[in-house]
C-alpha atoms as a PDB file:
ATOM      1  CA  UNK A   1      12.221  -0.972   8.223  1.00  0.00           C
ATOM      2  CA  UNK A   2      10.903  -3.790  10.655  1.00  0.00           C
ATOM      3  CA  UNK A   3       9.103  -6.310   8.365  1.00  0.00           C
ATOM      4  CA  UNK A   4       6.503  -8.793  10.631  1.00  0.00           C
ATOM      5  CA  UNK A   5       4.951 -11.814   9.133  1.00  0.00           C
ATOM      6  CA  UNK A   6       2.029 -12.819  10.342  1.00  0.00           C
ATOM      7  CA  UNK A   7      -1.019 -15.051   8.279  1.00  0.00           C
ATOM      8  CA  UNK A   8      -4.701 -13.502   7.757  1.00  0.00           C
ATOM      9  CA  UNK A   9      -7.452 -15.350   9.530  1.00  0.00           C
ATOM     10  CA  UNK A  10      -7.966 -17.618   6.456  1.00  0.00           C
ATOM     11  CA  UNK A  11      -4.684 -18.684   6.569  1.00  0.00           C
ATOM     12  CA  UNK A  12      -2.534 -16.650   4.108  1.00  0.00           C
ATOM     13  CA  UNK A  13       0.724 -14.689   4.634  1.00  0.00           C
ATOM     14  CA  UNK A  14       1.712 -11.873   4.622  1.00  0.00           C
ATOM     15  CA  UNK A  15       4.177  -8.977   5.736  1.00  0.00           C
ATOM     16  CA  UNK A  16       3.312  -5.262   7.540  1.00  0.00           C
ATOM     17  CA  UNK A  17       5.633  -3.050   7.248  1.00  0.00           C
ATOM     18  CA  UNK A  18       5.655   0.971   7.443  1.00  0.00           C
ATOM     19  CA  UNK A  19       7.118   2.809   4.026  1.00  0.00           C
ATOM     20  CA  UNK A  20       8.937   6.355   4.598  1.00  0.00           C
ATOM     21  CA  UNK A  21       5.886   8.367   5.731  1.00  0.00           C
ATOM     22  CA  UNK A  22       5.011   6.036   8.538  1.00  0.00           C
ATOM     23  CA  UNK A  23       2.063   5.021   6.878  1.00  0.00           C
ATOM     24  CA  UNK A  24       1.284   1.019   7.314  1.00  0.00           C
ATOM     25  CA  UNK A  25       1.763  -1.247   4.242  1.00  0.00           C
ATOM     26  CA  UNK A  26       1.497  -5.289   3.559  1.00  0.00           C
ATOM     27  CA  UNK A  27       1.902  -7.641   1.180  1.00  0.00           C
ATOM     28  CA  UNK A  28      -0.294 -10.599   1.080  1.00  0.00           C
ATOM     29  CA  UNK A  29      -0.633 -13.670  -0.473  1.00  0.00           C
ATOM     30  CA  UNK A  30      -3.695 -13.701  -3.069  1.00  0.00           C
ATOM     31  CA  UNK A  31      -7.220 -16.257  -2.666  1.00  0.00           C
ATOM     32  CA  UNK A  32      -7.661 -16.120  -6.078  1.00  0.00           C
ATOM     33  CA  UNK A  33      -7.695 -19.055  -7.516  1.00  0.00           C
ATOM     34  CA  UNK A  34      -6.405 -19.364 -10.907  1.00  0.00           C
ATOM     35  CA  UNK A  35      -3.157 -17.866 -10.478  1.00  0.00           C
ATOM     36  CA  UNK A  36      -0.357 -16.812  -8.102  1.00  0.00           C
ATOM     37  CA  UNK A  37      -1.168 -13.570  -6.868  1.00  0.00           C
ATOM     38  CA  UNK A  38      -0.061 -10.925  -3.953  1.00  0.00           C
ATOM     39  CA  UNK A  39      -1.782  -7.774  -2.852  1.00  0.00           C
ATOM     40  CA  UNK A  40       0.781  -4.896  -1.938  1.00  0.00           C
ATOM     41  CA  UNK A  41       0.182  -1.490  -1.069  1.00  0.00           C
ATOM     42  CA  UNK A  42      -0.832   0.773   1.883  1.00  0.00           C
ATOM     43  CA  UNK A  43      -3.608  -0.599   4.232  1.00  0.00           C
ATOM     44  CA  UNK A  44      -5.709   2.873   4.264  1.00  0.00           C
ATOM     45  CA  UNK A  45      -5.741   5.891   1.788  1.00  0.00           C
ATOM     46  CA  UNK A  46      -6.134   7.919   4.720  1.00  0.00           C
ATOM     47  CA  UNK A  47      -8.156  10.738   3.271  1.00  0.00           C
ATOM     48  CA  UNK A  48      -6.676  14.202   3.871  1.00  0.00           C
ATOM     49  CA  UNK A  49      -7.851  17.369   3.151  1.00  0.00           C
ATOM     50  CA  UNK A  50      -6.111  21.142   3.629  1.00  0.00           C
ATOM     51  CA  UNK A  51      -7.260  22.480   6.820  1.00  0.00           C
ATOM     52  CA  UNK A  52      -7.798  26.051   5.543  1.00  0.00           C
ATOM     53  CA  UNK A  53     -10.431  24.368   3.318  1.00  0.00           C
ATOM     54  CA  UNK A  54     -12.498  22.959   6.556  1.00  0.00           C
ATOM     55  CA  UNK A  55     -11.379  25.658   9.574  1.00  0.00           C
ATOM     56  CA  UNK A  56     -10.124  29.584   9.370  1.00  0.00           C
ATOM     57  CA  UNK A  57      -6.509  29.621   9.648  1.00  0.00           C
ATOM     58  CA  UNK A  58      -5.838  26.373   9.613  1.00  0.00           C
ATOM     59  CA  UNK A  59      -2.698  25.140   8.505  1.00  0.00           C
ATOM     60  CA  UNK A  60      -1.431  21.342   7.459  1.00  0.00           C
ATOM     61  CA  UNK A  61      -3.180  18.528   6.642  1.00  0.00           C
ATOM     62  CA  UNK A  62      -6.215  16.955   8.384  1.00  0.00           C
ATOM     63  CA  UNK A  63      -8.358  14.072   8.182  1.00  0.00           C
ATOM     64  CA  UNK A  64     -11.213  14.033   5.456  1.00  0.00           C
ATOM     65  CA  UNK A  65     -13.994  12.108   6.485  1.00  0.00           C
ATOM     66  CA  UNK A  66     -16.126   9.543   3.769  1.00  0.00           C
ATOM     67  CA  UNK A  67     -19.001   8.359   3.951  1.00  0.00           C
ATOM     68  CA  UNK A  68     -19.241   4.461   4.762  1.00  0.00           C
ATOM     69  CA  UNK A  69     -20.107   3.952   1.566  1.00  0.00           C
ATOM     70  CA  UNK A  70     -17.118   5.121  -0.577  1.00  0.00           C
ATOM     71  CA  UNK A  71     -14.394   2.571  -1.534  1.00  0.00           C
ATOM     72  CA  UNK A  72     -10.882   3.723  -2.358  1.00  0.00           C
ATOM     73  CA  UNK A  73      -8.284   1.420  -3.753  1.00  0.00           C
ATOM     74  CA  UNK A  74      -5.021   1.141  -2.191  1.00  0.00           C
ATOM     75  CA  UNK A  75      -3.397  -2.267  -2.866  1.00  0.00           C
ATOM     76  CA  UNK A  76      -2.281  -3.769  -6.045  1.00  0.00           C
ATOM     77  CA  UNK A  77      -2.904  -7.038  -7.250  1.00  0.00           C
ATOM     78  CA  UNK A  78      -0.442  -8.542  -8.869  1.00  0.00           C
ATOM     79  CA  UNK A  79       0.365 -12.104 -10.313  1.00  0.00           C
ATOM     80  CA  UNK A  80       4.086 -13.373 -10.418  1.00  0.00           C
ATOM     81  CA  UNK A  81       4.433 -12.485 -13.697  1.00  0.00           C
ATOM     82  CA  UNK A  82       3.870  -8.319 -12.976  1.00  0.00           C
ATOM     83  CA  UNK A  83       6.267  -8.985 -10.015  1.00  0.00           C
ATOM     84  CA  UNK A  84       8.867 -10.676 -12.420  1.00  0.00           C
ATOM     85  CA  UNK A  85       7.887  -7.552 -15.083  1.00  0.00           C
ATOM     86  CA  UNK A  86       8.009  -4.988 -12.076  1.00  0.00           C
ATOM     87  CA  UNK A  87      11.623  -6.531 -10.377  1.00  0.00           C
ATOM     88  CA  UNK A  88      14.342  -5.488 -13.218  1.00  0.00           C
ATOM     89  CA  UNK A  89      12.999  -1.666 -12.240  1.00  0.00           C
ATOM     90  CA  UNK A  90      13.171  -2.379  -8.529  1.00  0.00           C
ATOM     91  CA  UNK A  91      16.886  -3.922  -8.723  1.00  0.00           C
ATOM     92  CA  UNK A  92      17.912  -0.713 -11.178  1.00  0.00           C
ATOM     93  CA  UNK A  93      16.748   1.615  -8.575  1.00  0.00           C
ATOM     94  CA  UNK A  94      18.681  -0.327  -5.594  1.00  0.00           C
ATOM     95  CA  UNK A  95      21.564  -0.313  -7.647  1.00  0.00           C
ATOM     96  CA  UNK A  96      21.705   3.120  -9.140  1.00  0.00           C
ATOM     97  CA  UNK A  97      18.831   5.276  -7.489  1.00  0.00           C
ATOM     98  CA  UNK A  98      16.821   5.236 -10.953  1.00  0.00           C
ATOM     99  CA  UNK A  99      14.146   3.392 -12.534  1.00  0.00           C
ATOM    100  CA  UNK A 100      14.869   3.830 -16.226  1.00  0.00           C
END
């Protein structure tokens, strides 16, 4: 996995990668302002729909169109103490290929 760093245009980090699927992720350090934060997650929920539902005989997945003014949530927001909650489960899977 190639990891790039690169800062947002109001001057934050953060990291693109691709997960398993080929679909683009980040993680990005938060504005907010109270508290260390990070968002992580994929950068589009890429809407899919079966395409037997939209065209006769169709087969696979295609793209599902929304209008401009649906919102769907991709990214977590998390402060460094979720991370610190969250990391125990991510070493146990690197370690053993579990998460409990």
């Amino acid at each position: 996995m190639k990891l790039k760093t690169k800062k947002t245009q109001r001057g934050f980090d953060y990291i693109e990668f691709t997960d398993y699927y080929g679909e683009k992720c980040s993680i990005q350090k938060s504005s907010l302002g109270d508290k260390d934060a990070i968002w992580m997650g994929v950068d589009d929920a890429n809407p899919q729909i079966m395409a037997s539902k939209v065209v006769k005989n169709g087969t696979g997945w295609v793209k599902y169109p929304l209008p401009d003014d649906v919102l769907l949530s991709t990214r977590m927001h998390l402060t460094k103490k979720q991370v610190k909650q969250l990391l125990p489960i991510l070493i146990k899977f690197i370690e053993t290929g579990e998460i409990v």
